[in-house]
PDB file of N, CA and C in Angstrom:
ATOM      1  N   UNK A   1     -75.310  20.997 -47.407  1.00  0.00           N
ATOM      2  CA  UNK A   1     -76.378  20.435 -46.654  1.00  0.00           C
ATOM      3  C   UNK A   1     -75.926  19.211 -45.876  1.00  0.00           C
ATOM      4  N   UNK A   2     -74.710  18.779 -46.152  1.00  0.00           N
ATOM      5  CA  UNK A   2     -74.533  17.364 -45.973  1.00  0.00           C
ATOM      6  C   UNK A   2     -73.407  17.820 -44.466  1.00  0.00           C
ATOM      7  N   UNK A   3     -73.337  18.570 -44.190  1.00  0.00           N
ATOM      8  CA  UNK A   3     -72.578  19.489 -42.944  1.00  0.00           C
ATOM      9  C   UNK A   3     -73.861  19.858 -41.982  1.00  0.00           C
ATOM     10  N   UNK A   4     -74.723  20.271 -42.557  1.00  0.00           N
ATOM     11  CA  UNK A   4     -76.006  20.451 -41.910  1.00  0.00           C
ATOM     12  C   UNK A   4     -76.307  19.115 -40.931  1.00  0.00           C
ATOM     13  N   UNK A   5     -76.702  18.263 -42.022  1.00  0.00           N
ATOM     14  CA  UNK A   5     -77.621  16.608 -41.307  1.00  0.00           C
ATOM     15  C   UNK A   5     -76.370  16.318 -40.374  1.00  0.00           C
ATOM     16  N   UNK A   6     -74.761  16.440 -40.806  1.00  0.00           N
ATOM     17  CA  UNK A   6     -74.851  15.524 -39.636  1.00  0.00           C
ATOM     18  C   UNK A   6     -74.126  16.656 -38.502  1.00  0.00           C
ATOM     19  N   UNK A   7     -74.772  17.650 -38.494  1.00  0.00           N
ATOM     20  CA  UNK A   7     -74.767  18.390 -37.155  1.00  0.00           C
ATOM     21  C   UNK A   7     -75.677  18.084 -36.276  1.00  0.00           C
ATOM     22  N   UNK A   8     -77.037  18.545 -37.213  1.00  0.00           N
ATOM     23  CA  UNK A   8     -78.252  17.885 -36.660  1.00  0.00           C
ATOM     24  C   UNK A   8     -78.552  16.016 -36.041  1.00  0.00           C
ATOM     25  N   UNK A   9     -77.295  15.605 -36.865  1.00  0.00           N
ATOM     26  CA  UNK A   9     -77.397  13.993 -36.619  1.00  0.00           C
ATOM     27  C   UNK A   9     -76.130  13.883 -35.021  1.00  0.00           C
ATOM     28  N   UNK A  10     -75.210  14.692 -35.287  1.00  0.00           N
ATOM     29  CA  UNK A  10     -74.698  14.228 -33.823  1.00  0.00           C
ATOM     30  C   UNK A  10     -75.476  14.846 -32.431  1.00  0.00           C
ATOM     31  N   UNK A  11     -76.158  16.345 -32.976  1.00  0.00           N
ATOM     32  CA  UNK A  11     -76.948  16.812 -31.885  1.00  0.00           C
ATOM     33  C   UNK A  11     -77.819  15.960 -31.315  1.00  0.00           C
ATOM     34  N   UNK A  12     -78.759  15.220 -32.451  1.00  0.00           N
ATOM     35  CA  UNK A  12     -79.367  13.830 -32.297  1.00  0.00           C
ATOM     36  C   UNK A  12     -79.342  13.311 -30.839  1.00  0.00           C
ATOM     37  N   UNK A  13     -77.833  12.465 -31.119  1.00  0.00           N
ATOM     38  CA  UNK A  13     -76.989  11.565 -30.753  1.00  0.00           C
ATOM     39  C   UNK A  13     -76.827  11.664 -29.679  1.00  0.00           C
ATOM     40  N   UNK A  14     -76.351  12.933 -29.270  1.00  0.00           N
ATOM     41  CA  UNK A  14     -75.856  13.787 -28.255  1.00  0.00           C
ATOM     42  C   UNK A  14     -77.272  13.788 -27.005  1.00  0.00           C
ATOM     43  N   UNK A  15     -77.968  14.255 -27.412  1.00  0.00           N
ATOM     44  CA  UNK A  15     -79.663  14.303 -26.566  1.00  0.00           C
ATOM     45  C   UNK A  15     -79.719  12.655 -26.682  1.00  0.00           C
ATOM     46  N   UNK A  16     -79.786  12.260 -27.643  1.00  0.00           N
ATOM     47  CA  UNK A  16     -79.970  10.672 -27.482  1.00  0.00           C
ATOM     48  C   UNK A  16     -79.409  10.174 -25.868  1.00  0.00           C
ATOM     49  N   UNK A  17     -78.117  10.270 -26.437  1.00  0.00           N
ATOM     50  CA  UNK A  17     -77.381  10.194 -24.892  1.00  0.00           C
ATOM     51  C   UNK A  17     -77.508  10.437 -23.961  1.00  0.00           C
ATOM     52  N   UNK A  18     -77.598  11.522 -23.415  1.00  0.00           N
ATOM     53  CA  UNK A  18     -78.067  12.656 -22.578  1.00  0.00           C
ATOM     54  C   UNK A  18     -79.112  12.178 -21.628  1.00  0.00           C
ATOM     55  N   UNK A  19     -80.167  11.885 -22.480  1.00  0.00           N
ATOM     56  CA  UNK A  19     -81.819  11.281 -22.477  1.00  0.00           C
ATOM     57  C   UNK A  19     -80.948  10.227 -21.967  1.00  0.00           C
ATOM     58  N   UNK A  20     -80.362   8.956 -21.890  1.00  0.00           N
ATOM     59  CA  UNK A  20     -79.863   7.428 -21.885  1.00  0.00           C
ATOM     60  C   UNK A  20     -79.485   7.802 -20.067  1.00  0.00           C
ATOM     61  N   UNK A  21     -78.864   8.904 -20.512  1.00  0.00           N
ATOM     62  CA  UNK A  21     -77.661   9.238 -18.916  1.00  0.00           C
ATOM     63  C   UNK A  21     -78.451   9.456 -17.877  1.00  0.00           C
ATOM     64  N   UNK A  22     -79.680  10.642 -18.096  1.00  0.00           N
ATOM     65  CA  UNK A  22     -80.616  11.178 -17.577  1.00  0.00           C
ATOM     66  C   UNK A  22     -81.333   9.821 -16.617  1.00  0.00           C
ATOM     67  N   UNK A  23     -81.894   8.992 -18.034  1.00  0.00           N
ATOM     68  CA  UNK A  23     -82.739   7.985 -17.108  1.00  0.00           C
ATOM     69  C   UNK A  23     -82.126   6.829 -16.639  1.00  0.00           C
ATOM     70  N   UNK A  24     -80.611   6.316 -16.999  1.00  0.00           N
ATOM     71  CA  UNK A  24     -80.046   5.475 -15.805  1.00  0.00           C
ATOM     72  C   UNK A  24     -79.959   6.130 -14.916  1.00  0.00           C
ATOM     73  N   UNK A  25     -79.704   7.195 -14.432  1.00  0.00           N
ATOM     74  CA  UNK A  25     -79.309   7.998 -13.075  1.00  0.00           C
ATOM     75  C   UNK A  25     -80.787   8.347 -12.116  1.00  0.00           C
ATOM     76  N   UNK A  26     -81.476   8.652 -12.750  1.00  0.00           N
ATOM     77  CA  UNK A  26     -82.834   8.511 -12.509  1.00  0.00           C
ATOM     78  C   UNK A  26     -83.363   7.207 -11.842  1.00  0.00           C
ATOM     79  N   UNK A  27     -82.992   5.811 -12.743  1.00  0.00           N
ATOM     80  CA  UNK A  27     -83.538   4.523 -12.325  1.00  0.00           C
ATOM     81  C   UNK A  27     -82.252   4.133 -10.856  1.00  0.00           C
ATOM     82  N   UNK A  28     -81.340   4.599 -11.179  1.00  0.00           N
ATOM     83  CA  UNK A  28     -80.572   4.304 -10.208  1.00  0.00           C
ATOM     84  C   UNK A  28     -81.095   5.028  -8.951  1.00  0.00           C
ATOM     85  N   UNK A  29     -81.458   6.086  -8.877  1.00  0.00           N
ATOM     86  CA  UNK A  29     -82.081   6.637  -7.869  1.00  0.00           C
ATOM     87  C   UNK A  29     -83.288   5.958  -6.943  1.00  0.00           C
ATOM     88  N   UNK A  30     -84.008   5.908  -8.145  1.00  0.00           N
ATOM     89  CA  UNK A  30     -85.380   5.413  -7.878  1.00  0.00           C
ATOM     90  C   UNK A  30     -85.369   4.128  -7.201  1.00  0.00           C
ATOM     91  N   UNK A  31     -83.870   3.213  -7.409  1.00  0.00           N
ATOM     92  CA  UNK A  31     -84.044   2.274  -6.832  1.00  0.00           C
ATOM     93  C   UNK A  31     -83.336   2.098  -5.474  1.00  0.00           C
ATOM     94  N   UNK A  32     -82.470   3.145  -5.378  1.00  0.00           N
ATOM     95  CA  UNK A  32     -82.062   3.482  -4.313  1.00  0.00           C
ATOM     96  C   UNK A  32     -83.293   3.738  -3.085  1.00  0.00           C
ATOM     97  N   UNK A  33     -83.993   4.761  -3.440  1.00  0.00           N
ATOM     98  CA  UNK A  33     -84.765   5.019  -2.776  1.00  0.00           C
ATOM     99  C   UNK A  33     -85.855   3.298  -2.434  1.00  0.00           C
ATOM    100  N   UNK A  34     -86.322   2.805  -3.084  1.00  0.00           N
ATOM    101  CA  UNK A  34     -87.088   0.948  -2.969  1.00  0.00           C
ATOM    102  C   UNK A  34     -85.920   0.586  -1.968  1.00  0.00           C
ATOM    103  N   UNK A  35     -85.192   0.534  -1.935  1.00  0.00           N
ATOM    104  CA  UNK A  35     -84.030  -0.559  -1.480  1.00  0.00           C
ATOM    105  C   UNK A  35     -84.205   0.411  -0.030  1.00  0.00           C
ATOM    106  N   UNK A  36     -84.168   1.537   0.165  1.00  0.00           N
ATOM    107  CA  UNK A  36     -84.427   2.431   1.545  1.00  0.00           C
ATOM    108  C   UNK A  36     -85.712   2.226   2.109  1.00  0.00           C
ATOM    109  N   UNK A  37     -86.815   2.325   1.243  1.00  0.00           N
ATOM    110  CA  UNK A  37     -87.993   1.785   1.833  1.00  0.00           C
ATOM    111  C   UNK A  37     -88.511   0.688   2.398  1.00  0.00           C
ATOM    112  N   UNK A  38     -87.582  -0.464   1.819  1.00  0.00           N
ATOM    113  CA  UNK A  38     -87.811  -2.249   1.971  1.00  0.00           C
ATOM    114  C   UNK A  38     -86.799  -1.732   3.350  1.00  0.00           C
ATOM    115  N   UNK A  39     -85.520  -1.266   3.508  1.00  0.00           N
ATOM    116  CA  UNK A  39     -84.894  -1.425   4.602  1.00  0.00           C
ATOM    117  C   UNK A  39     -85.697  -0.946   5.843  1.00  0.00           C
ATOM    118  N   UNK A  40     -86.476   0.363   5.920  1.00  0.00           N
ATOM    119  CA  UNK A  40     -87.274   1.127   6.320  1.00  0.00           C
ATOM    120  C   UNK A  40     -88.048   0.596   7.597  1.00  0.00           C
ATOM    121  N   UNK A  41     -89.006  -0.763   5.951  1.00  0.00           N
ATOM    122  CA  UNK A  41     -90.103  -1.930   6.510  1.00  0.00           C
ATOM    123  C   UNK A  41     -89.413  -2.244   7.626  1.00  0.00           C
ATOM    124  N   UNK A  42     -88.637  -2.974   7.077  1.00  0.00           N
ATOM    125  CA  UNK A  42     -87.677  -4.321   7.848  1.00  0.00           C
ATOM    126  C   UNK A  42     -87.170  -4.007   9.258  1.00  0.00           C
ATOM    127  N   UNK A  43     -86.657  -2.428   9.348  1.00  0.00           N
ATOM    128  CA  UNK A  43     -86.529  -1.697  10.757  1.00  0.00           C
ATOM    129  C   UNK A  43     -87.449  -1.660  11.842  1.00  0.00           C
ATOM    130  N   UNK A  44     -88.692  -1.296  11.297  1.00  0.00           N
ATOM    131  CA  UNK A  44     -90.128  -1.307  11.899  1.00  0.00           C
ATOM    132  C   UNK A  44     -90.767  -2.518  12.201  1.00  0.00           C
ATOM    133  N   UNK A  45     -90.415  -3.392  11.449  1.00  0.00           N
ATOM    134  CA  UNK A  45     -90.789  -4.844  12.050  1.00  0.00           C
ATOM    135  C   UNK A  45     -89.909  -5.200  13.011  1.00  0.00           C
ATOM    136  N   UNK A  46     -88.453  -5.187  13.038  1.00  0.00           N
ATOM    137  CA  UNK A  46     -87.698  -5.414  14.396  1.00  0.00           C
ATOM    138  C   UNK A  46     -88.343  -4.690  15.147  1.00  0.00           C
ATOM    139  N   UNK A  47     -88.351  -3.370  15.623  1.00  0.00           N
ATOM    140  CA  UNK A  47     -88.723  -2.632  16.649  1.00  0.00           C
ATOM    141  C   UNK A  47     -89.565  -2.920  17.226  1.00  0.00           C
ATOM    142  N   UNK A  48     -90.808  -3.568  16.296  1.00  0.00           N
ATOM    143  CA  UNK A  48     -92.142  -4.087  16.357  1.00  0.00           C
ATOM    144  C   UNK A  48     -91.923  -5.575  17.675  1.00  0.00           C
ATOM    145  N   UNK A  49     -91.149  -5.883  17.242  1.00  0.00           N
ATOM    146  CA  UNK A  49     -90.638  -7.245  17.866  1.00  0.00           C
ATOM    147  C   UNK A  49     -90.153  -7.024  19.146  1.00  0.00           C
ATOM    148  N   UNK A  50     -89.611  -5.843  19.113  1.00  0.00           N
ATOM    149  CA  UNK A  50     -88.406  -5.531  20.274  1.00  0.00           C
ATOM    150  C   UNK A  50     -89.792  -4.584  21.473  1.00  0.00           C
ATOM    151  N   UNK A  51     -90.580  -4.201  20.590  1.00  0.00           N
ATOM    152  CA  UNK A  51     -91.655  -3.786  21.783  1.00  0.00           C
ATOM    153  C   UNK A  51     -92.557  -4.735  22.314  1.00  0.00           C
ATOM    154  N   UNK A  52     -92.763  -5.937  22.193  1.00  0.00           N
ATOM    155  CA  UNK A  52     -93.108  -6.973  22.308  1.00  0.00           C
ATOM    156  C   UNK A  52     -92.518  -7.419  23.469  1.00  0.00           C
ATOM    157  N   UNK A  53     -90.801  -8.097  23.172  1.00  0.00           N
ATOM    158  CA  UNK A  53     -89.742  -8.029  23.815  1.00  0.00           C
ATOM    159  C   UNK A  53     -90.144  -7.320  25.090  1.00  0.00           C
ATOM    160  N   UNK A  54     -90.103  -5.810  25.591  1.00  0.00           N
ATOM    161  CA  UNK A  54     -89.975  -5.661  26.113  1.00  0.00           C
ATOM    162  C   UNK A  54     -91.489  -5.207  27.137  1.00  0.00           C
ATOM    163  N   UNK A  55     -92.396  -5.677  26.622  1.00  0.00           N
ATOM    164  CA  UNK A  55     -93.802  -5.791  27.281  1.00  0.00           C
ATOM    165  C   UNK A  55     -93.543  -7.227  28.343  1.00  0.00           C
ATOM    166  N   UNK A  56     -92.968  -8.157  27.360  1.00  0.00           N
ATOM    167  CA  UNK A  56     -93.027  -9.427  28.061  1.00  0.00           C
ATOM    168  C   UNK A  56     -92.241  -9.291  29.112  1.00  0.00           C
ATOM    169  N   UNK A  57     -90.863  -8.188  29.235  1.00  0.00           N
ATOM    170  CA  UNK A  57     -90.138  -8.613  30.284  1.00  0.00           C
ATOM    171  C   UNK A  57     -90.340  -7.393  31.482  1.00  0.00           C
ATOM    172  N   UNK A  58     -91.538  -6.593  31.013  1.00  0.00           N
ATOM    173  CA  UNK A  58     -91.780  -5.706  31.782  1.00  0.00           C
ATOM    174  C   UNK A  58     -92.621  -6.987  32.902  1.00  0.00           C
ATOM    175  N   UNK A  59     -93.906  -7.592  32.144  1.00  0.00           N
ATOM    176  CA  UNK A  59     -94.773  -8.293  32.905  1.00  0.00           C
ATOM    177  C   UNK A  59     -93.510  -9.318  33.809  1.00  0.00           C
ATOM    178  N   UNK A  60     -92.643  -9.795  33.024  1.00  0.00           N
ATOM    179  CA  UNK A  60     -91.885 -10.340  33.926  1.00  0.00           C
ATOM    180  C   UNK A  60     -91.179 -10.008  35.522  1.00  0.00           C
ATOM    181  N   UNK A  61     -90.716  -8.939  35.129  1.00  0.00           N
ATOM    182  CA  UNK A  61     -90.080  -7.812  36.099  1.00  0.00           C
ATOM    183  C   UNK A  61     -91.114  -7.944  37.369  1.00  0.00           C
ATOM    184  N   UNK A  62     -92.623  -7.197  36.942  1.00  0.00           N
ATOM    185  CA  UNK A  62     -93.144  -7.398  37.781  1.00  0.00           C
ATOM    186  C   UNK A  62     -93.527  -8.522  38.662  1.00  0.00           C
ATOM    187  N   UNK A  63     -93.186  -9.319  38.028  1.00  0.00           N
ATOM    188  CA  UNK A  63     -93.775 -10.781  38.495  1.00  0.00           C
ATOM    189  C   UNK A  63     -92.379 -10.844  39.895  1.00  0.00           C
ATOM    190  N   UNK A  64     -91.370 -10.819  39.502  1.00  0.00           N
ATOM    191  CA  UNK A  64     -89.925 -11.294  39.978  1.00  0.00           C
ATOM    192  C   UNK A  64     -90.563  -9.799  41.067  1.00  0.00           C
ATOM    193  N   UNK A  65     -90.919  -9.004  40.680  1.00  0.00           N
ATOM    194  CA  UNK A  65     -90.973  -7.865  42.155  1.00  0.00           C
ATOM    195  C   UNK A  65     -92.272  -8.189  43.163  1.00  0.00           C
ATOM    196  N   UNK A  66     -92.855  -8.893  42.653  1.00  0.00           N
ATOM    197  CA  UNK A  66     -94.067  -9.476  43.225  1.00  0.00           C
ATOM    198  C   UNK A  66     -93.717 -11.042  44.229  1.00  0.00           C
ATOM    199  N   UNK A  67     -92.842 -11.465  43.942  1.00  0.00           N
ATOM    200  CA  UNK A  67     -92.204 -12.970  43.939  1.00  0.00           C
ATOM    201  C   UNK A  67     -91.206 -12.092  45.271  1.00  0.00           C
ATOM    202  N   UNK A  68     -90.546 -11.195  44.834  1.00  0.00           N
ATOM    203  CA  UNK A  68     -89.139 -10.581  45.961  1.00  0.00           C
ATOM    204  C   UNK A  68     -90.148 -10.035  47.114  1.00  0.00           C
ATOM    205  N   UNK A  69     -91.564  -9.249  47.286  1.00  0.00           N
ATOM    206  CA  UNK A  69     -92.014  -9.031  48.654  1.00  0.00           C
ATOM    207  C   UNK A  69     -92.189 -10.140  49.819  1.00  0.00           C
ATOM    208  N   UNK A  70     -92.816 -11.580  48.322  1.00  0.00           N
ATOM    209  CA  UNK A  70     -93.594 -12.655  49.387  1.00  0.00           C
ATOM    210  C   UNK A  70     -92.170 -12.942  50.313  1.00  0.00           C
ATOM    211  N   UNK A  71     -90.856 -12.910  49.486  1.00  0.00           N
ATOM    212  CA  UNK A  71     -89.594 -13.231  50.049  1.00  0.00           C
ATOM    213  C   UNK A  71     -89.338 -12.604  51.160  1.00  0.00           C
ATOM    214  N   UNK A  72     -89.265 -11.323  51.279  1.00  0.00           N
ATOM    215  CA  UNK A  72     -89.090 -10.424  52.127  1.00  0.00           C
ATOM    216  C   UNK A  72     -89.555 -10.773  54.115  1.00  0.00           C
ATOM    217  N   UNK A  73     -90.989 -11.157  53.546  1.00  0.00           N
ATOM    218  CA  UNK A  73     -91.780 -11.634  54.841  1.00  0.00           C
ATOM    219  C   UNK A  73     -90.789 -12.944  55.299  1.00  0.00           C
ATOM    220  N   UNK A  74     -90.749 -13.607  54.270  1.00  0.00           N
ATOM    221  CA  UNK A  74     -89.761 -15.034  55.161  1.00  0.00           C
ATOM    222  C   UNK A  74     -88.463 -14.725  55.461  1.00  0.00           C
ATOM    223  N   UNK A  75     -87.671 -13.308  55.067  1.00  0.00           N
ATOM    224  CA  UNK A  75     -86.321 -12.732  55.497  1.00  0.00           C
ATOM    225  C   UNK A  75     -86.380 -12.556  56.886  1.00  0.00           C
ATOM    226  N   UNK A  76     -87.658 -11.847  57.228  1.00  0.00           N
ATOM    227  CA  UNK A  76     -87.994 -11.533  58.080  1.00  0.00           C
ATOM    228  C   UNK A  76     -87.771 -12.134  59.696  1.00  0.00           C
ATOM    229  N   UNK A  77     -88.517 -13.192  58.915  1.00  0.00           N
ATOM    230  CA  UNK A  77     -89.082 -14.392  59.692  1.00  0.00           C
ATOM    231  C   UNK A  77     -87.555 -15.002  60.222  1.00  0.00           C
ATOM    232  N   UNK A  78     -86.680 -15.278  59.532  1.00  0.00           N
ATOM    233  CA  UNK A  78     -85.399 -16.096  59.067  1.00  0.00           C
ATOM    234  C   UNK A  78     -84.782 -15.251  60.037  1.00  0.00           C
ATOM    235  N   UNK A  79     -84.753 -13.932  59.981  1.00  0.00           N
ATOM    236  CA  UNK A  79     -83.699 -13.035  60.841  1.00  0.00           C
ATOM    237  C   UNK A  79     -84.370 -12.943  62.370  1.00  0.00           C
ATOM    238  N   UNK A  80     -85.350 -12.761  62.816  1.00  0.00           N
ATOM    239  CA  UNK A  80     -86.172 -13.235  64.105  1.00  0.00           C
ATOM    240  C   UNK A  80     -85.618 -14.646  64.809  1.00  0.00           C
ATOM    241  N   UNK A  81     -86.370 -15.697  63.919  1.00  0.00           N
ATOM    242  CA  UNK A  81     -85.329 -17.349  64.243  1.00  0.00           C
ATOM    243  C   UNK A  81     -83.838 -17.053  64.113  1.00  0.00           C
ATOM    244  N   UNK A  82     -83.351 -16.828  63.683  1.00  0.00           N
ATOM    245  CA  UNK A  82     -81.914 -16.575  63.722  1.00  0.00           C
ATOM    246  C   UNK A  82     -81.190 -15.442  65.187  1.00  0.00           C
ATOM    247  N   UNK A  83     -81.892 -14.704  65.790  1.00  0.00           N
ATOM    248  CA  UNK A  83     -81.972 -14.212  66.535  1.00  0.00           C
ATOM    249  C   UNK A  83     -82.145 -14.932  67.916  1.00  0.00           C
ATOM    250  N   UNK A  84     -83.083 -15.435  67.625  1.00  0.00           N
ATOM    251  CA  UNK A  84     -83.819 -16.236  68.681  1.00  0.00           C
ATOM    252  C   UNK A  84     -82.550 -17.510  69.154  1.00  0.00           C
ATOM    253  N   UNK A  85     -82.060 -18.311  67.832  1.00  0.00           N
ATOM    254  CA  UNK A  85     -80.875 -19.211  68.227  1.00  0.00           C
ATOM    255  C   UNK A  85     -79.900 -18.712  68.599  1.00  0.00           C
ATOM    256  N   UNK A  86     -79.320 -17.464  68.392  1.00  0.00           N
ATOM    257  CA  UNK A  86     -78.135 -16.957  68.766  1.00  0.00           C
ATOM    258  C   UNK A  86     -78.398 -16.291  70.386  1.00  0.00           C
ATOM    259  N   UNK A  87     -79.775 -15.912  70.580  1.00  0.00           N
ATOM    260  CA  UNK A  87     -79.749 -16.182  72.347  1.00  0.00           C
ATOM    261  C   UNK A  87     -80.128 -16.951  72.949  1.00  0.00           C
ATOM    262  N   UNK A  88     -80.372 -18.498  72.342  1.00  0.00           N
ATOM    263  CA  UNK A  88     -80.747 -19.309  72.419  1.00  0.00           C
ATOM    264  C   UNK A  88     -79.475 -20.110  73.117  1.00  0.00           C
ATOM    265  N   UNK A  89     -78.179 -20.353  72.271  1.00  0.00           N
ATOM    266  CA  UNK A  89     -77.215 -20.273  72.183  1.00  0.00           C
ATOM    267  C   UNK A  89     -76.071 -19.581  73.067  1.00  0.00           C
ATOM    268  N   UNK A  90     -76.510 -18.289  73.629  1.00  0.00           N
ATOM    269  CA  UNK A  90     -75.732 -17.886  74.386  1.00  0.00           C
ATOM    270  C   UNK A  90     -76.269 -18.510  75.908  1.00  0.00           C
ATOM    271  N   UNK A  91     -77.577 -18.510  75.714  1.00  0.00           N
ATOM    272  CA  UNK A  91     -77.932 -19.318  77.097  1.00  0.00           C
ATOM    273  C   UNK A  91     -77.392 -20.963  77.465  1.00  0.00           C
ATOM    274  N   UNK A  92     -77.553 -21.585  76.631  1.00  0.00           N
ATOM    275  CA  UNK A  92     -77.337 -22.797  76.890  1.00  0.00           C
ATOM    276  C   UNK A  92     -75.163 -22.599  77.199  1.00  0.00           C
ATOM    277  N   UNK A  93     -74.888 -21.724  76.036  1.00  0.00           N
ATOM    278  CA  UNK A  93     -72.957 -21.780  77.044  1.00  0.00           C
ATOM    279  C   UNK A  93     -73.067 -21.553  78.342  1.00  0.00           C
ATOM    280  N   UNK A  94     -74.079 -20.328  78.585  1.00  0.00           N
ATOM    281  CA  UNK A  94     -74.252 -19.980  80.022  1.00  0.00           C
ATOM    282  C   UNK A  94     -74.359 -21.438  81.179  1.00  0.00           C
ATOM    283  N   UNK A  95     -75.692 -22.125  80.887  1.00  0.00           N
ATOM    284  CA  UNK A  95     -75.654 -23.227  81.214  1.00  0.00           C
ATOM    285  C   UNK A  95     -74.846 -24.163  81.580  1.00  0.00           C
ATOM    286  N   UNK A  96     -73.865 -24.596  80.204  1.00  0.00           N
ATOM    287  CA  UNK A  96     -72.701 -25.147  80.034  1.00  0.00           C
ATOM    288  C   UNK A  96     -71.378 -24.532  81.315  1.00  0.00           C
ATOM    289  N   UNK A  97     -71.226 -23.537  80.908  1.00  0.00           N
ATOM    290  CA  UNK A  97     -69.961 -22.853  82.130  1.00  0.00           C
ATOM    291  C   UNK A  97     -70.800 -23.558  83.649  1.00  0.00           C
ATOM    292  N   UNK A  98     -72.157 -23.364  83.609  1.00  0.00           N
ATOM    293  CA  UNK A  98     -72.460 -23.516  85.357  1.00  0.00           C
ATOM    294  C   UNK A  98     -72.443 -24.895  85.830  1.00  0.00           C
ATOM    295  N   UNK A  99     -72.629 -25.906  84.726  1.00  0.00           N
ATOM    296  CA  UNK A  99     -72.615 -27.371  84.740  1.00  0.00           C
ATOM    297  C   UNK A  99     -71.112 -28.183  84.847  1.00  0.00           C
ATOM    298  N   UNK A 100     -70.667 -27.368  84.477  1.00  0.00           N
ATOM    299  CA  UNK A 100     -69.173 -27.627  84.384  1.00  0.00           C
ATOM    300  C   UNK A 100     -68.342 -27.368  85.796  1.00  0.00           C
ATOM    301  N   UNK A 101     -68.742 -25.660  86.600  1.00  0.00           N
ATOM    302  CA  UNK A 101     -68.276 -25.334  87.580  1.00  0.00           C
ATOM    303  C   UNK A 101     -68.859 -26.755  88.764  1.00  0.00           C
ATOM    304  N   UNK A 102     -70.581 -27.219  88.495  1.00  0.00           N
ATOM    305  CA  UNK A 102     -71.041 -27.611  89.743  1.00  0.00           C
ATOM    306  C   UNK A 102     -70.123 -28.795  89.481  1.00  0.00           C
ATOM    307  N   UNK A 103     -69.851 -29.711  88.499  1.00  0.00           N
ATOM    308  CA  UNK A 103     -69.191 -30.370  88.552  1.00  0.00           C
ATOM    309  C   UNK A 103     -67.924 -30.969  89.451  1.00  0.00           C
ATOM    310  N   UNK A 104     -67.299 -29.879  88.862  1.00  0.00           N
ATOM    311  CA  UNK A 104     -66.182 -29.310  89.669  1.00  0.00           C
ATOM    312  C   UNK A 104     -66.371 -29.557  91.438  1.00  0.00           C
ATOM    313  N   UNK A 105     -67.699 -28.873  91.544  1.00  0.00           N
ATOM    314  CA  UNK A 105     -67.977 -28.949  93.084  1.00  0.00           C
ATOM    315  C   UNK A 105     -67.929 -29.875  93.586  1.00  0.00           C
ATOM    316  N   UNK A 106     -69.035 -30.784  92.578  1.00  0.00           N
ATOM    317  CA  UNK A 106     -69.000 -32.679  93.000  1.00  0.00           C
ATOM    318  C   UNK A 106     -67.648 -32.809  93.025  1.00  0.00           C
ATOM    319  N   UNK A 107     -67.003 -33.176  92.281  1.00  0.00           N
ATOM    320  CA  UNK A 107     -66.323 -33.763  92.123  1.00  0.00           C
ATOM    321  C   UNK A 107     -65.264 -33.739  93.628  1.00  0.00           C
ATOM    322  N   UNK A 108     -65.081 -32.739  93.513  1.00  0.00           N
ATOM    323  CA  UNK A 108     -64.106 -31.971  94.646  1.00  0.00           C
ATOM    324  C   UNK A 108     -64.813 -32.344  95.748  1.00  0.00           C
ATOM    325  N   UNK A 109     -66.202 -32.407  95.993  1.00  0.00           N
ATOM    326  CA  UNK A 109     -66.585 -32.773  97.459  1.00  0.00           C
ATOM    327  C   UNK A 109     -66.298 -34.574  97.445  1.00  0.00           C
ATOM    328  N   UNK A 110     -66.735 -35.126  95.903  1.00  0.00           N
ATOM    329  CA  UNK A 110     -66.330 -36.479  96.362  1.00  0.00           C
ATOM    330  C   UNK A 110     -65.285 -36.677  96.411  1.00  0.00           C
ATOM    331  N   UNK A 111     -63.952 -36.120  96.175  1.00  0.00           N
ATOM    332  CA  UNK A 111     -62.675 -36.265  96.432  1.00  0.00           C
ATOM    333  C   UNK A 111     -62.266 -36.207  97.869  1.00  0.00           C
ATOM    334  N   UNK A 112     -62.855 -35.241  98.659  1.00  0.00           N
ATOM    335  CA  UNK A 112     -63.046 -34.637  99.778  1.00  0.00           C
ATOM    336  C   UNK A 112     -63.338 -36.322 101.136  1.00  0.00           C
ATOM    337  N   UNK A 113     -64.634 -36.439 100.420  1.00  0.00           N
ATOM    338  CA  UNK A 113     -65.571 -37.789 101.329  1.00  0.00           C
ATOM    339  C   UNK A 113     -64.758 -38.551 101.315  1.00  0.00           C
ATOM    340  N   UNK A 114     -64.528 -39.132 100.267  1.00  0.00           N
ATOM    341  CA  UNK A 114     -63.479 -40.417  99.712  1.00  0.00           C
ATOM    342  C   UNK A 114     -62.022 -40.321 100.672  1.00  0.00           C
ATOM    343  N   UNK A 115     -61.487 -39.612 100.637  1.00  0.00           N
ATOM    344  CA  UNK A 115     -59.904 -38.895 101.251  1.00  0.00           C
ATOM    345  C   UNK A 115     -59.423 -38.866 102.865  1.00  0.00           C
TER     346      UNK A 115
END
């Protein structure tokens, strides 16, 4: 009998164990999985943030595309005046060459009188 108990006593032992192995591997799981769920949260709150993020820089965007038309009109404006001086500019050399020639004329006729 005494071959008996401790068959029955290591079988025991054995499930004892077993049972021990079972539920660390189990708790290890289980906490695996908590530790995935807390990470989970924590993902969804960035994103949360990051859609935020990008509401604000949408309204921004628009603002800066709203800001670039009023610009546009004074490009406008800027390239017209800029136009305007550069034949503005070619007239007055024009000028210049003819002021220069009459010069010339004087000059030459008062060289002329004088002589």
């Amino acid at each position: 009998m005494a071959v008996r108990d401790e068959l029955a006593e290591s079988l025991a032992d054995l499930f004892t164990n077993l049972s021990a192995m079972v539920k660390g591997e189990l708790e290890g799981t289980n906490n695996q999985l908590l530790l995935l769920e807390k990470m989970n949260h924590r993902v969804a709150e960035e994103y949360n943030g990051f859609g935020d993020v990008a509401s604000g820089l949408r309204v921004f965007v628009e603002q800066l595309s709203d800001k670039n038309k009023n610009f546009d009109d004074y490009v406008h404006e800027i390239d017209a005046i800029d136009k305007q001086v550069t034949e503005f500019e070619a007239a007055v050399s024009v000028l210049d060459k003819y002021v220069g020639m009459l010069e010339k004329k004087v000059l030459s006729a008062y060289d002329n009188v004088h002589t």
